[in-house]
C-alpha atoms as a PDB file:
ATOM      1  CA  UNK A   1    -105.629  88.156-100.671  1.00  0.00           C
ATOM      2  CA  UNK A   2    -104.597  84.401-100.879  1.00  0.00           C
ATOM      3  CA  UNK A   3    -106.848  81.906-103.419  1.00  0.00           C
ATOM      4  CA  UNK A   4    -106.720  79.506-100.935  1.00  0.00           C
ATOM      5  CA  UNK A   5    -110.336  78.828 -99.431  1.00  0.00           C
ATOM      6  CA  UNK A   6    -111.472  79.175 -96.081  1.00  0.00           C
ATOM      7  CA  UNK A   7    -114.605  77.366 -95.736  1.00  0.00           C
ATOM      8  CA  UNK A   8    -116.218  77.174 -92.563  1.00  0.00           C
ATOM      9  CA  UNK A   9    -113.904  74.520 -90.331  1.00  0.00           C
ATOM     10  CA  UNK A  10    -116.565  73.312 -87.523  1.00  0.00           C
ATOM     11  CA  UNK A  11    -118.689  71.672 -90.446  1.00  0.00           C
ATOM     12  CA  UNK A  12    -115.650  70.380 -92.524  1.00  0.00           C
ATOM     13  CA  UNK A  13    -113.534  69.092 -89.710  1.00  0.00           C
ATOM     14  CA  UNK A  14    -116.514  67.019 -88.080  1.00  0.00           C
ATOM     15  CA  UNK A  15    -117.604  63.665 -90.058  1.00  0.00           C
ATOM     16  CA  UNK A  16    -121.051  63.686 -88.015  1.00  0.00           C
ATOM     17  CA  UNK A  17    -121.517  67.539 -89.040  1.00  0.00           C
ATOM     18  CA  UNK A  18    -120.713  66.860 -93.110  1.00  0.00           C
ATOM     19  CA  UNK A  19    -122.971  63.934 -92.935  1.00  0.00           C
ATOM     20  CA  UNK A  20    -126.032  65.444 -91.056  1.00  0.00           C
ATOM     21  CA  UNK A  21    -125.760  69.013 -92.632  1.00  0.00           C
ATOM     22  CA  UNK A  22    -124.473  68.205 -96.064  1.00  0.00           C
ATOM     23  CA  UNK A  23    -124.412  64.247 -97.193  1.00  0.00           C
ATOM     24  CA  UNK A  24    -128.363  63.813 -96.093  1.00  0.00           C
ATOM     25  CA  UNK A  25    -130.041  67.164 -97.132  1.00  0.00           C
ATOM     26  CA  UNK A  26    -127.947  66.994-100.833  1.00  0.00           C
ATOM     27  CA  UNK A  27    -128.851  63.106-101.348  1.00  0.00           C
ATOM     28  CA  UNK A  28    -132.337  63.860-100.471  1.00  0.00           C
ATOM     29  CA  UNK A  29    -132.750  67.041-102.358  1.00  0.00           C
ATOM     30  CA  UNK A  30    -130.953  65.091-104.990  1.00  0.00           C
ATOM     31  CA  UNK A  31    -132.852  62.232-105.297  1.00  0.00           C
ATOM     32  CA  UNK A  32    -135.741  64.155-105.116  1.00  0.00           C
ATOM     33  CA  UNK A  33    -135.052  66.583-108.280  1.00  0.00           C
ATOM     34  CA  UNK A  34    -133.633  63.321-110.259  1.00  0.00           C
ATOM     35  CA  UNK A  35    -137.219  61.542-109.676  1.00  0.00           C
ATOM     36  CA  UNK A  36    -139.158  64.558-110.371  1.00  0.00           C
ATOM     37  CA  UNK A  37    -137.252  65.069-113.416  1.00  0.00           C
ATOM     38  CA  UNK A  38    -137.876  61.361-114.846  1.00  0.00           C
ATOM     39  CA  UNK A  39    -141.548  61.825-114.011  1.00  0.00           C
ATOM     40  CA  UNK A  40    -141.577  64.971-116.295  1.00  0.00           C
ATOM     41  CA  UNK A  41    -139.826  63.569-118.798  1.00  0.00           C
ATOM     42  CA  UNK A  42    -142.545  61.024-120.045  1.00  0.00           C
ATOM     43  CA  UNK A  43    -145.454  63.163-119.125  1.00  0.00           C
ATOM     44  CA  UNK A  44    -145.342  64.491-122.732  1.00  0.00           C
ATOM     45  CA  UNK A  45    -145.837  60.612-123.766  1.00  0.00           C
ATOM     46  CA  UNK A  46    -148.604  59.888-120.983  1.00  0.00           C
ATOM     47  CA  UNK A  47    -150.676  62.907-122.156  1.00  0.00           C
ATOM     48  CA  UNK A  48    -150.352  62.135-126.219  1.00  0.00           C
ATOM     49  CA  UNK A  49    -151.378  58.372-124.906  1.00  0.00           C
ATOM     50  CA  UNK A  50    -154.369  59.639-122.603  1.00  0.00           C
ATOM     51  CA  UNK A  51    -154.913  62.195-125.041  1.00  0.00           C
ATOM     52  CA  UNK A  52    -155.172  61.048-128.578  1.00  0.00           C
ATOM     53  CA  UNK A  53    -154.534  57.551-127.823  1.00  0.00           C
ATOM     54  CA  UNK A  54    -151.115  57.709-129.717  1.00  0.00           C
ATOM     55  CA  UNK A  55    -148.996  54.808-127.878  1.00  0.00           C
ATOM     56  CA  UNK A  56    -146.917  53.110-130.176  1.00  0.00           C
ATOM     57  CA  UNK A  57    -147.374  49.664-128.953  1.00  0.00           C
ATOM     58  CA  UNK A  58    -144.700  47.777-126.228  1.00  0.00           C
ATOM     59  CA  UNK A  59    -143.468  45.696-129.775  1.00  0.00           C
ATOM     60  CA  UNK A  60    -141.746  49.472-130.468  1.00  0.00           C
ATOM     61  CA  UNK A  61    -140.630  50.526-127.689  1.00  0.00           C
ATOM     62  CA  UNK A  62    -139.088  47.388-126.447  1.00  0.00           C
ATOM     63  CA  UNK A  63    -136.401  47.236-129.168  1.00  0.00           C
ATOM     64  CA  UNK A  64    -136.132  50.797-129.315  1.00  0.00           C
ATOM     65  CA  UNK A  65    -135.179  50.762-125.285  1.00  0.00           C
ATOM     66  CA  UNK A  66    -133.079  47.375-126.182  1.00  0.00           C
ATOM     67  CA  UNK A  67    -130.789  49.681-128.845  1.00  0.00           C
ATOM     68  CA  UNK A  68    -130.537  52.596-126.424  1.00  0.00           C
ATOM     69  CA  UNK A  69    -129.043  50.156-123.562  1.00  0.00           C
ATOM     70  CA  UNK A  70    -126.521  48.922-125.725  1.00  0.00           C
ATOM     71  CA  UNK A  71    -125.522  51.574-127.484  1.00  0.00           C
ATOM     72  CA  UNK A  72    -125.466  54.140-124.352  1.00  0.00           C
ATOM     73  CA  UNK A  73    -126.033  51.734-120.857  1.00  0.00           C
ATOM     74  CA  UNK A  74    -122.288  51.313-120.031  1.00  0.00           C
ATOM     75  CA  UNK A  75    -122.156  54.669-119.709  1.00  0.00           C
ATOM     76  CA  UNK A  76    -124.518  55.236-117.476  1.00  0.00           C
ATOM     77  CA  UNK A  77    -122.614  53.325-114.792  1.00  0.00           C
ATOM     78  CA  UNK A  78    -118.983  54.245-116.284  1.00  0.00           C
ATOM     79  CA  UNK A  79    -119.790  57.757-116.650  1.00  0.00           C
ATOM     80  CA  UNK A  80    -121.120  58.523-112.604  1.00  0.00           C
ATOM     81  CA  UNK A  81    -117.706  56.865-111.201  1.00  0.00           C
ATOM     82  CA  UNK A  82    -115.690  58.587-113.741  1.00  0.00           C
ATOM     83  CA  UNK A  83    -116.526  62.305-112.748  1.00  0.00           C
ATOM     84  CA  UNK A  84    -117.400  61.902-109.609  1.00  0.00           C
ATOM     85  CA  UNK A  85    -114.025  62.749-108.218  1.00  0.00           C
ATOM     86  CA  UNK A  86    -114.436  66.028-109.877  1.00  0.00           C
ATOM     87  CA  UNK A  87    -117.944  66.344-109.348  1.00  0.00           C
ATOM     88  CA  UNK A  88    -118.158  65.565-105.842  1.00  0.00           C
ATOM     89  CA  UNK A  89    -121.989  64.592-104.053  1.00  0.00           C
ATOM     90  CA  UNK A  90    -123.681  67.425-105.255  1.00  0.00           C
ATOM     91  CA  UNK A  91    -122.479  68.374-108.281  1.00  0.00           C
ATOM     92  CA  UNK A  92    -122.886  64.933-109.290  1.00  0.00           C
ATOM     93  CA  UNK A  93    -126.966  65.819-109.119  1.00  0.00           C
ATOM     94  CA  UNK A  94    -126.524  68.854-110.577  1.00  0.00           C
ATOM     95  CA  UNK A  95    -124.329  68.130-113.694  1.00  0.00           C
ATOM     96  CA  UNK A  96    -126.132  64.397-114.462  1.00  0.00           C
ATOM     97  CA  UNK A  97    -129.588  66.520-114.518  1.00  0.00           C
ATOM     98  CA  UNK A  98    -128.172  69.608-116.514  1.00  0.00           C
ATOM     99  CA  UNK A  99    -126.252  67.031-118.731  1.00  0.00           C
ATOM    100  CA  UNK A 100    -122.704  68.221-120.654  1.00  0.00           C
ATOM    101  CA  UNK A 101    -121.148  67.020-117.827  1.00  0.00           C
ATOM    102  CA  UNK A 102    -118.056  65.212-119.710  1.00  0.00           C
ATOM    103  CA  UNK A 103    -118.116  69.116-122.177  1.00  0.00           C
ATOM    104  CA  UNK A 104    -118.531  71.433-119.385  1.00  0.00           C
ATOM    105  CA  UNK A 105    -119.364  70.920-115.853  1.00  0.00           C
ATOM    106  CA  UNK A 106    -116.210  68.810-115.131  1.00  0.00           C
ATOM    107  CA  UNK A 107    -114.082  71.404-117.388  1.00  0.00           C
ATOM    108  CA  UNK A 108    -115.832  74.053-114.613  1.00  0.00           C
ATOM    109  CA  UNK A 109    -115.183  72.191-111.399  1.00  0.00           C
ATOM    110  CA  UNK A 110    -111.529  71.376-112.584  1.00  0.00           C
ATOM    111  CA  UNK A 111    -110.908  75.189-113.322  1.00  0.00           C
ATOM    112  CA  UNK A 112    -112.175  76.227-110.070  1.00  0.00           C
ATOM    113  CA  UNK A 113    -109.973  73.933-107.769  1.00  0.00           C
ATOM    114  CA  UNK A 114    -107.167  74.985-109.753  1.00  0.00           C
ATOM    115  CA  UNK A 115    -108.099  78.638-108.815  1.00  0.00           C
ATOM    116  CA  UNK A 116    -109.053  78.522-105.396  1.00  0.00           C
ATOM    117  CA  UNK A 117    -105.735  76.392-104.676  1.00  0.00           C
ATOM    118  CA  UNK A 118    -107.790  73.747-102.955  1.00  0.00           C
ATOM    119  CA  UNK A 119    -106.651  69.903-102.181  1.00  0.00           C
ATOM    120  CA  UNK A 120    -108.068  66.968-104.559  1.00  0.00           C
ATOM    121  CA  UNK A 121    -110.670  65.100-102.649  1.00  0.00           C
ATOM    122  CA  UNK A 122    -110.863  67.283 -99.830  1.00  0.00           C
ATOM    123  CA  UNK A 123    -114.533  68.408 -98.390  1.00  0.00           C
ATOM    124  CA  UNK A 124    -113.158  71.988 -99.462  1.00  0.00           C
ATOM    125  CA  UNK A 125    -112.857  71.043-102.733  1.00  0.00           C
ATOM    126  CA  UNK A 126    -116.593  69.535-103.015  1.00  0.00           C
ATOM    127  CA  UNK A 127    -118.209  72.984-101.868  1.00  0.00           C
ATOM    128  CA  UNK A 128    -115.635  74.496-104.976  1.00  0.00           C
ATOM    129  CA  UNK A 129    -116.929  71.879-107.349  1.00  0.00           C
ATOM    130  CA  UNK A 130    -120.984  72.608-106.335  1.00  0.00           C
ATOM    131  CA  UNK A 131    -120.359  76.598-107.208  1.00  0.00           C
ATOM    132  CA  UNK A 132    -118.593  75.814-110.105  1.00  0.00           C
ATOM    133  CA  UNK A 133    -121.119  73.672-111.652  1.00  0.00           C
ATOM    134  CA  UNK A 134    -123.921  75.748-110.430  1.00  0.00           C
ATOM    135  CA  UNK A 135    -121.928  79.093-112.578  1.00  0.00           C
ATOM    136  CA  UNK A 136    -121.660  76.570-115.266  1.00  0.00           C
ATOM    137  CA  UNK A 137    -124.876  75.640-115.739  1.00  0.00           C
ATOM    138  CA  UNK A 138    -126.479  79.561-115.581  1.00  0.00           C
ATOM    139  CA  UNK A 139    -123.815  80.632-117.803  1.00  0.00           C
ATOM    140  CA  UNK A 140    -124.847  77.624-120.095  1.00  0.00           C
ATOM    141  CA  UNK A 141    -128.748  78.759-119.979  1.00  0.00           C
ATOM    142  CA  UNK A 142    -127.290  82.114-120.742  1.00  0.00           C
ATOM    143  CA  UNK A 143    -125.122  81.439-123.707  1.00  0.00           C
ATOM    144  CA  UNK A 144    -128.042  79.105-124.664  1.00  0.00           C
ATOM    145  CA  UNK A 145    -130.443  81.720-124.702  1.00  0.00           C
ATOM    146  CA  UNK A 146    -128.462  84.128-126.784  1.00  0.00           C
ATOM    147  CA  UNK A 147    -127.390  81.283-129.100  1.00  0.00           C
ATOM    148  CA  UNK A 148    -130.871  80.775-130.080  1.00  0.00           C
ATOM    149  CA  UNK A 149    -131.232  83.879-131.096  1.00  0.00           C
ATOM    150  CA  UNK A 150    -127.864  84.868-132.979  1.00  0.00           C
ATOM    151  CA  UNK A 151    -126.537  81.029-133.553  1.00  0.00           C
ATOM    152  CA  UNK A 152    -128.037  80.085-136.362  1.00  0.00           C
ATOM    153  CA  UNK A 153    -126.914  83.431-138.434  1.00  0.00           C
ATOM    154  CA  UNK A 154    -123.294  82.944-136.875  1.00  0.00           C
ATOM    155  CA  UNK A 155    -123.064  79.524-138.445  1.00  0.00           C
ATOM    156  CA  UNK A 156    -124.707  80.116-141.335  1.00  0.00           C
ATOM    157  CA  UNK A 157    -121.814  82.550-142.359  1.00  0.00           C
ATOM    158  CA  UNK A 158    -119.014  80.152-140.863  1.00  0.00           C
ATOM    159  CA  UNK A 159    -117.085  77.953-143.619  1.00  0.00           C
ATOM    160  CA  UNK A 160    -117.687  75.021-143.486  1.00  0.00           C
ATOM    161  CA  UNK A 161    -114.002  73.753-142.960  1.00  0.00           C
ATOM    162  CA  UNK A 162    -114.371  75.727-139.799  1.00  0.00           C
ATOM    163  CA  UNK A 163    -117.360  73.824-138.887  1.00  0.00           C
ATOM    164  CA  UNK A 164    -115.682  70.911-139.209  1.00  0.00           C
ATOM    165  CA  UNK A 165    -113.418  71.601-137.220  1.00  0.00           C
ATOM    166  CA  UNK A 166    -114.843  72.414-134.515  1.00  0.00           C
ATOM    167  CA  UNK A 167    -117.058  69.550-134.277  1.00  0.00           C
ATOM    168  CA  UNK A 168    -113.450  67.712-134.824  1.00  0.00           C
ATOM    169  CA  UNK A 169    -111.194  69.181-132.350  1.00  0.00           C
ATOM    170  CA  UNK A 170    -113.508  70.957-129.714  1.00  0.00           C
ATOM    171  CA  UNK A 171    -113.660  68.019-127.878  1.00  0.00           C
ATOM    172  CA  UNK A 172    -110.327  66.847-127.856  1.00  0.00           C
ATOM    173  CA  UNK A 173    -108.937  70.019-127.361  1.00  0.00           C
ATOM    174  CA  UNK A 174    -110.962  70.344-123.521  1.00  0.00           C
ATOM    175  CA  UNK A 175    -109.901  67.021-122.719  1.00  0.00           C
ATOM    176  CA  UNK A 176    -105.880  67.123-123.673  1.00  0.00           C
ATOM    177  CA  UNK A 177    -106.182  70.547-121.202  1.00  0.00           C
ATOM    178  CA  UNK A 178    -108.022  68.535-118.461  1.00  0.00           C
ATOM    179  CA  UNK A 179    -105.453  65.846-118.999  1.00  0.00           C
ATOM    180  CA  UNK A 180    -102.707  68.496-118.680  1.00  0.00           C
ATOM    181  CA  UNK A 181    -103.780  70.059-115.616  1.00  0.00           C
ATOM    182  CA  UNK A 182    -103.204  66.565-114.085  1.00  0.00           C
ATOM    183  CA  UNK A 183    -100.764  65.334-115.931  1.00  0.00           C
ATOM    184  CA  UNK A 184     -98.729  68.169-114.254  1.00  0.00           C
ATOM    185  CA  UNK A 185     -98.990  67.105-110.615  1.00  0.00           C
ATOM    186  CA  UNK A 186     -98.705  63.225-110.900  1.00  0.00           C
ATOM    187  CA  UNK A 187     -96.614  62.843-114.122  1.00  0.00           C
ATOM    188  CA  UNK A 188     -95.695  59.333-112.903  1.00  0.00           C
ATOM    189  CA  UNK A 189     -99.362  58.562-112.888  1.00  0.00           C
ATOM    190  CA  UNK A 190    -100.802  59.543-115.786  1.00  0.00           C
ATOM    191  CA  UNK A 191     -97.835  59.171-118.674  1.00  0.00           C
ATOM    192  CA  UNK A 192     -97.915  55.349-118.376  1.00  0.00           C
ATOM    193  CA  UNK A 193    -101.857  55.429-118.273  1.00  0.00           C
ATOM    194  CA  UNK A 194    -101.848  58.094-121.677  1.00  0.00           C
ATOM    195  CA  UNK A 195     -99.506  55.249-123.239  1.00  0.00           C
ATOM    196  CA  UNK A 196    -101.637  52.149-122.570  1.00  0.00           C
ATOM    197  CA  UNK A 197    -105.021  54.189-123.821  1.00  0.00           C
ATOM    198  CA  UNK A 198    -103.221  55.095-126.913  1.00  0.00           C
ATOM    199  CA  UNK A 199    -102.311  51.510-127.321  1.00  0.00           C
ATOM    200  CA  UNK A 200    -105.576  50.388-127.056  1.00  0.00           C
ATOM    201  CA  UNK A 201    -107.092  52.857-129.585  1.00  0.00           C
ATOM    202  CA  UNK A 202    -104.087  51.493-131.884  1.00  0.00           C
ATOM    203  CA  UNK A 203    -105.062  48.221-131.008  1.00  0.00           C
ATOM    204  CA  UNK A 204    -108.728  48.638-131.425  1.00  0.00           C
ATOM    205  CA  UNK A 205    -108.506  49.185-135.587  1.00  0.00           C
ATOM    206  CA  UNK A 206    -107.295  45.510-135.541  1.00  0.00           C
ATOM    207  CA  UNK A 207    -110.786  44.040-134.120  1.00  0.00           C
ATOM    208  CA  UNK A 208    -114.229  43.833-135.484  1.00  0.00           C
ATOM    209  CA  UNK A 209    -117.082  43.762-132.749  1.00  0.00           C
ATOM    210  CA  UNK A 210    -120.581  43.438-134.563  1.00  0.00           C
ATOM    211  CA  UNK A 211    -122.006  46.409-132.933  1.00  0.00           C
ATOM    212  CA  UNK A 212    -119.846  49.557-133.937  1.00  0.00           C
ATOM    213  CA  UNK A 213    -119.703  51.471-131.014  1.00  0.00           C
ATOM    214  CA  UNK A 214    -119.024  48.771-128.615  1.00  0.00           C
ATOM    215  CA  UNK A 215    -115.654  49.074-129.043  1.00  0.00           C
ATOM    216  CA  UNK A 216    -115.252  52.734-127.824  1.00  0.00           C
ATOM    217  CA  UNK A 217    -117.434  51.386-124.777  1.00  0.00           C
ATOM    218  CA  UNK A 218    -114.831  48.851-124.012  1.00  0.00           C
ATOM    219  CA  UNK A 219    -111.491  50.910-124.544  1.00  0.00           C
ATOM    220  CA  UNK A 220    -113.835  53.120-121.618  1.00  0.00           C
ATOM    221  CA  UNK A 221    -114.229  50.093-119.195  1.00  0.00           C
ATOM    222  CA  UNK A 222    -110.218  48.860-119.855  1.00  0.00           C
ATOM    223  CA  UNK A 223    -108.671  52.099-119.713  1.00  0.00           C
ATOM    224  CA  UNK A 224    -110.839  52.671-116.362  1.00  0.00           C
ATOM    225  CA  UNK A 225    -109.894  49.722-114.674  1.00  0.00           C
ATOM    226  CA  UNK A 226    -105.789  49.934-115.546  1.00  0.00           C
ATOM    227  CA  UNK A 227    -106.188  53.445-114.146  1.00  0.00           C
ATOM    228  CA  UNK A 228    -107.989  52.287-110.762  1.00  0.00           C
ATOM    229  CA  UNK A 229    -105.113  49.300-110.270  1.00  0.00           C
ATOM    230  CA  UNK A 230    -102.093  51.587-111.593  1.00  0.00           C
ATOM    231  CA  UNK A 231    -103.034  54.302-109.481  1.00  0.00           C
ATOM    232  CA  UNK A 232    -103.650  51.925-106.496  1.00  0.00           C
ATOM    233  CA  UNK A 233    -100.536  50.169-106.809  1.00  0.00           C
ATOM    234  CA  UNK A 234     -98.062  53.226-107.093  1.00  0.00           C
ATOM    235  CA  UNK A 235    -100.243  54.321-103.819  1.00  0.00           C
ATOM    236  CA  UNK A 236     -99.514  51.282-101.909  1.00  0.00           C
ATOM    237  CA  UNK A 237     -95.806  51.536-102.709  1.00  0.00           C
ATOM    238  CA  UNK A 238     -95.478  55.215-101.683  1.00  0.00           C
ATOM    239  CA  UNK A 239     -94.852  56.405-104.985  1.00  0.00           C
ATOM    240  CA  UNK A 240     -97.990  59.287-105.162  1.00  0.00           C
ATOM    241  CA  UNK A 241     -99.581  61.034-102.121  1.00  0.00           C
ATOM    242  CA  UNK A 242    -102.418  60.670-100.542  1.00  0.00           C
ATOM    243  CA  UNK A 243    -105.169  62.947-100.839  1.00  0.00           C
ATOM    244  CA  UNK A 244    -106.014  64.393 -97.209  1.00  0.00           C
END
């Protein structure tokens, strides 16, 4: 039996049909579970306030929120457009509510296009992406569940050279195979993109920004935007194919 997918072709071949019986019922649903999921969040600190009168006072929290947007609020806008080619409309929802998206739900989504032989981009590929993520994130409550059981003796008999390297290279390692994967198909595209990043991080140890992880923010934003540009210009001069 071939990979490829065969997904039904009267909703994926009509705009009007993807947009009333996908786009609308997952942005709703979406938007929806993303709400609910901020209101929960801070009902723990509404109930210790109503409660036992514990609020900190707005001269703590204002700072604290001032260090958490500029340590992590790039991200929250560089992040989205970054994985939502992979992602697609729903698994964008799902992974940014799970959370791991950069550690696993991307890793998923790319593995499954791979496998199912499907076309970057491509409405096919979205529906791929959603049950990927979805697999990823109840094999993640799985492993998750059984790691809090057995983790803690695992690592406690672990050296801790092998610790330390796996909080080195884990990361690393998922991303060099996610940069492979593509890397393979548009070699044009992404060698001169690898070079210029690897610049930059060369570059970087040269410059002292007053707030530490700044930097890493910024190599983000530039390496971003080169790849955007690049990518458009080799498109507009034939040199890489469009996505259908």
């Amino acid at each position: 039996m071939s990979n490829n997918v065969d997904i039904n072709n009267t909703l994926l071949s009509d705009p009007q049909n993807i947009k009333e019986r996908w786009l609308r019922p997952v942005n709703r649903m979406g938007t929806i579970t993303i709400l609910l999921c901020i209101l929960v969040t801070f009902l723990p600190s509404i109930y210790l306030n109503i409660r036992y009168d514990a609020f900190i006072g707005w001269d703590s929290v204002f700072p604290a929120l001032l260090l958490v947007v500029v340590v992590f609020g790039v991200n929250w806008f560089v992040e989205p457009i970054s994985f939502y080619p992979v992602l697609g409309n729903a698994g964008s929802y799902m992974g940014w509510l799970a959370g791991s998206v950069a550690q696993q739900r991307a890793p998923a989504a790319i593995v499954a296009r791979e496998a199912m032989e499907v076309e970057q981009g491509s409405q096919e590929a979205e529906v791929v992406s959603v049950v990927a993520v979805a697999g990823s994130i109840v094999s993640n409550l799985i492993v998750l569940t059984v790691t809090c059981f057995v983790g803690t003796a695992i690592i406690n008999v672990l050296p801790e050279a092998i610790l330390s390297g796996i909080a080195a290279y884990v990361l690393p390692a998922m991303f060099g195979a996610m940069l492979a994967m593509f890397g393979a198909k548009e070699p044009l595209l992404t060698i001169p993109v690898f070079a210029v990043m690897i610049g930059l991080h060369y570059l970087s140890k040269f410059i002292t920004l007053p707030i530490p992880t700044l930097m890493s923010t910024l190599l983000v934003l530039v390496s971003l935007a080169f790849s955007i540009l690049y990518a458009r210009a080799l498109y507009k001069k034939g040199r890489i194919n469009q996505v259908k």
